[in-house]
C-alpha atoms as a PDB file:
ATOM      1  CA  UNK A   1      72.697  71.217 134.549  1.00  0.00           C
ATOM      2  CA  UNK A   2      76.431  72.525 134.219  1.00  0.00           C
ATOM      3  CA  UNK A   3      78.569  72.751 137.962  1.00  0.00           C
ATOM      4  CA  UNK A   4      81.772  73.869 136.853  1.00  0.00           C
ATOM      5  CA  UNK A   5      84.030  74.307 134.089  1.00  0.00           C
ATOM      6  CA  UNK A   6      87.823  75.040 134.279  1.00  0.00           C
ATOM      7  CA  UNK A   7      90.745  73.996 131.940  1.00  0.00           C
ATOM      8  CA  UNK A   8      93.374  71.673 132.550  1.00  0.00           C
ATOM      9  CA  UNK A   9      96.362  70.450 131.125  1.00  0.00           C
ATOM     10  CA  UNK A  10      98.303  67.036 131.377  1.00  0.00           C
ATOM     11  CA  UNK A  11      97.206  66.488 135.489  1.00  0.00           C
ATOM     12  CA  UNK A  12      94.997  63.898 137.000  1.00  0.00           C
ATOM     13  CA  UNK A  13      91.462  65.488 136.410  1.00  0.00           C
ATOM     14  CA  UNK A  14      88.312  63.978 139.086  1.00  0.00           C
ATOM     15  CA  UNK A  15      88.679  60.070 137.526  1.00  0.00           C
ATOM     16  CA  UNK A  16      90.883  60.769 134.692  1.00  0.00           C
ATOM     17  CA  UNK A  17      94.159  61.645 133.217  1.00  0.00           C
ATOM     18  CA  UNK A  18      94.634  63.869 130.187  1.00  0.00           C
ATOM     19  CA  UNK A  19      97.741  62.739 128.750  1.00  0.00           C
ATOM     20  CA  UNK A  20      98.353  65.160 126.336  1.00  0.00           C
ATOM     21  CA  UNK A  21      99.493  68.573 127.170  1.00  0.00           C
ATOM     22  CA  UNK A  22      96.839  70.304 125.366  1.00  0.00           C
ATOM     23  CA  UNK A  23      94.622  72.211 127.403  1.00  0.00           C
ATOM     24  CA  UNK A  24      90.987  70.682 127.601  1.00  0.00           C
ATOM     25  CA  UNK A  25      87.615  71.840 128.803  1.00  0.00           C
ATOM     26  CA  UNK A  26      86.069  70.205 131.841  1.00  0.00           C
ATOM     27  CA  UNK A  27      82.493  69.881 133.025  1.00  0.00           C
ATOM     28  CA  UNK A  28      81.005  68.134 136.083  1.00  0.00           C
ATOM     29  CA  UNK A  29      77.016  67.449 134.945  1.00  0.00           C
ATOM     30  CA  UNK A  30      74.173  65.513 135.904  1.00  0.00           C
ATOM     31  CA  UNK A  31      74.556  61.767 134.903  1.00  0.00           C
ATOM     32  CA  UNK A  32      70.930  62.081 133.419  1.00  0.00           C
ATOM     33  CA  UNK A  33      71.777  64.599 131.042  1.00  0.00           C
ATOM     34  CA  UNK A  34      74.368  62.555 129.345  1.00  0.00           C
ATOM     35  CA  UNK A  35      77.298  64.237 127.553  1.00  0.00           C
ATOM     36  CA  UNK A  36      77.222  67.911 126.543  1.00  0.00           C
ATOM     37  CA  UNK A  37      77.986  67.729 122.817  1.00  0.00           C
ATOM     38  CA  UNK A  38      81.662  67.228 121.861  1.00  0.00           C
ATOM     39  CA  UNK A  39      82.594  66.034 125.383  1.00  0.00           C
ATOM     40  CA  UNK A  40      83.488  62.566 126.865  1.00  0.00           C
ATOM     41  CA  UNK A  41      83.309  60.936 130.115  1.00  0.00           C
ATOM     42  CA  UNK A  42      86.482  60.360 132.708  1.00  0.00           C
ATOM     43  CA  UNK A  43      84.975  59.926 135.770  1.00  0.00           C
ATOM     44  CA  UNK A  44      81.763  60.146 137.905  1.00  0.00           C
ATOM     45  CA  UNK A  45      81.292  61.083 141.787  1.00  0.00           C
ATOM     46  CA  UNK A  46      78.725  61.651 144.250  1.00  0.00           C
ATOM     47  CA  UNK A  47      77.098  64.846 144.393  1.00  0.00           C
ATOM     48  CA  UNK A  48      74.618  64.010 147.592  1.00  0.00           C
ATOM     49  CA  UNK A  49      73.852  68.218 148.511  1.00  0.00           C
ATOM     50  CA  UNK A  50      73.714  68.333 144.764  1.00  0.00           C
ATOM     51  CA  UNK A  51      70.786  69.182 142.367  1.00  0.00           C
ATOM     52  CA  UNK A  52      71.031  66.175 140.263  1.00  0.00           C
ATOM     53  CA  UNK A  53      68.406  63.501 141.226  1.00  0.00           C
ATOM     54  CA  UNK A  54      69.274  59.963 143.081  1.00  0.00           C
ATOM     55  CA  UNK A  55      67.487  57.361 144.673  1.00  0.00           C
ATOM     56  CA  UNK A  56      70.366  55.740 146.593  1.00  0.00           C
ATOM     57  CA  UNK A  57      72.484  58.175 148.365  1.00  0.00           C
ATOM     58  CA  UNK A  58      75.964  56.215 147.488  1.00  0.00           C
ATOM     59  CA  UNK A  59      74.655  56.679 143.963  1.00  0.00           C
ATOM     60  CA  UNK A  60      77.259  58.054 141.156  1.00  0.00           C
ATOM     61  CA  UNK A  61      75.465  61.246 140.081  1.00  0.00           C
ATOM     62  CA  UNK A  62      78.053  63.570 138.627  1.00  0.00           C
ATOM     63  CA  UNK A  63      79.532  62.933 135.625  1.00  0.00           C
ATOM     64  CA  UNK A  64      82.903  64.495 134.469  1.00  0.00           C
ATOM     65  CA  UNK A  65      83.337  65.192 130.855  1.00  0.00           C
ATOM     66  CA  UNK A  66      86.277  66.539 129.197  1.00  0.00           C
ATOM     67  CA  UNK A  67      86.194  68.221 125.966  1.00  0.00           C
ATOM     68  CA  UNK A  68      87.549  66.454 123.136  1.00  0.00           C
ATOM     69  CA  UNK A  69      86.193  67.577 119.848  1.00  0.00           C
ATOM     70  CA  UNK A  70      88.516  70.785 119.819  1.00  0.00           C
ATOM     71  CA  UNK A  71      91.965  68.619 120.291  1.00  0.00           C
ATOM     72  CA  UNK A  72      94.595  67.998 117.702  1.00  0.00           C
ATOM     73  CA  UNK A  73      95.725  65.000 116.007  1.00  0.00           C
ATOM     74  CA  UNK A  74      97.825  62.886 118.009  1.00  0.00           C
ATOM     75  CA  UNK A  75      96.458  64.164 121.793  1.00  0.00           C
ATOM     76  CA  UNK A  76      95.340  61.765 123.869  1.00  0.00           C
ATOM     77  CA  UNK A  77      92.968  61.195 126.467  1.00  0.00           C
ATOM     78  CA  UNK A  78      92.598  58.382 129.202  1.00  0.00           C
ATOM     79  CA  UNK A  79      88.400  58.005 129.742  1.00  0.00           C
ATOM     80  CA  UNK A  80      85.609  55.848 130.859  1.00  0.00           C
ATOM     81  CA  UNK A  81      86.397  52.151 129.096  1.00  0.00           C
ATOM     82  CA  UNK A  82      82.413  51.726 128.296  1.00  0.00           C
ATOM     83  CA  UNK A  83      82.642  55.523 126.581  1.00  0.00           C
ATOM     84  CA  UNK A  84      81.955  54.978 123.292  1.00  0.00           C
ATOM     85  CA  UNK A  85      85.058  56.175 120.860  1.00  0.00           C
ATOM     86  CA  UNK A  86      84.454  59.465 118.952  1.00  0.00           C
ATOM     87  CA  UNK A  87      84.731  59.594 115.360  1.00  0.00           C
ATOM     88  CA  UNK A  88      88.163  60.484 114.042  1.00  0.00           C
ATOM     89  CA  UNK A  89      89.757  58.739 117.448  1.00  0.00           C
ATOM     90  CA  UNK A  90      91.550  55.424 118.358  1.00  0.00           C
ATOM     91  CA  UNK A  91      91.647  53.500 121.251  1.00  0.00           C
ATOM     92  CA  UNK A  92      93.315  51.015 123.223  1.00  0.00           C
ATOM     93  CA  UNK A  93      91.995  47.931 124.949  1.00  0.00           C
ATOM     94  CA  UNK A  94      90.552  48.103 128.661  1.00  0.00           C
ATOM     95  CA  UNK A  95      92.758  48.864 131.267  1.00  0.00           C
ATOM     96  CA  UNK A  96      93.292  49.016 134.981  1.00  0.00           C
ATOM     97  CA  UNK A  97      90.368  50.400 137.074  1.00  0.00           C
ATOM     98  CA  UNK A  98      89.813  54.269 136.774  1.00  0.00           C
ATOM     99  CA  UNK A  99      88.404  55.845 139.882  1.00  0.00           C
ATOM    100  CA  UNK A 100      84.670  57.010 139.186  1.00  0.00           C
ATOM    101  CA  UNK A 101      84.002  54.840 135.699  1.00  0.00           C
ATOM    102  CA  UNK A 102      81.505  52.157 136.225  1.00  0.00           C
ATOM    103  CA  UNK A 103      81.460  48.994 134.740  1.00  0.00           C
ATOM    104  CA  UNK A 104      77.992  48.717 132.730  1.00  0.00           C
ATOM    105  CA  UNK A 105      80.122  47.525 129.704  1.00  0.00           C
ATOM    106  CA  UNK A 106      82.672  45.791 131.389  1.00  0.00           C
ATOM    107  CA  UNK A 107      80.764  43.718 134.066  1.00  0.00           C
ATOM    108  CA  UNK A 108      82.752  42.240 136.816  1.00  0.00           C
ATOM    109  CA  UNK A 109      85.659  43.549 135.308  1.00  0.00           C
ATOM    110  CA  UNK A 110      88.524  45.851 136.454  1.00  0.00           C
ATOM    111  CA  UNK A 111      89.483  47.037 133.435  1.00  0.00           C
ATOM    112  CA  UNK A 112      87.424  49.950 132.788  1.00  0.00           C
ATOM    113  CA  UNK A 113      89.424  52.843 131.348  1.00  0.00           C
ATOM    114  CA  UNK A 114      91.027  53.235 127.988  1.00  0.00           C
ATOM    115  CA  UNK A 115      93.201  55.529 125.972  1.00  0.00           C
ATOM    116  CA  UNK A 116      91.784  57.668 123.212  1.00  0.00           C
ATOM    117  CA  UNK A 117      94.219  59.040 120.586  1.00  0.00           C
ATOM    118  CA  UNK A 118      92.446  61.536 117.745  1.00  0.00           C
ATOM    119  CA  UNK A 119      93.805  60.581 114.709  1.00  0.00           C
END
């Protein structure tokens, strides 16, 4: 289920920064439905009027994808440190503690975001 889409360049998008100035698709989705194809989490919030499905209202139901399999070589993204890192891309070690990433891969940890570069 698809709540928005819009394009941004080089701001601070809902959890995460696109660094490069390339323009990139967003979409705001139920966490259940995982990643539209060629997108990648930067963020998740709580949608508690919305559609998607939660037992616990403080519950992080929205996730925020931005596009990245239409980007050049050399654009970068900041994203979700326990994203896994698309084909073709590079990344950096954990960082600092991105607003709306969870820490399922890094438990206990505040380092939780990470910059992709494509290649």
């Amino acid at each position: 289920m698809v709540f928005g889409k819009y394009v941004a360049a080089s701001i601070v998008m809902a959890g995460g920064l696109f660094v490069s100035k390339a323009a990139a698709e967003q979409k705001t989705v139920c966490c259940i439905d995982g990643a539209p194809q060629g997108f990648i989490r930067v963020g998740s919030t709580i949608g508690a009027n919305s559609r998607c499905p939660s037992n616990d209202p403080q519950a992080l139901n929205l996730c925020i994808y931005v596009r990245y399999d239409n980007l050049k070589s050399g654009d970068k993204l900041s994203v979700c440190a326990d994203e896994p890192t698309p084909s073709g891309w590079t990344e950096s070690k954990p960082f600092t503690k991105l607003a709306g990433c969870d820490d399922q891969k890094y438990s206990g940890s505040a380092k939780n975001e990470k910059i992709i570069q494509k290649k």
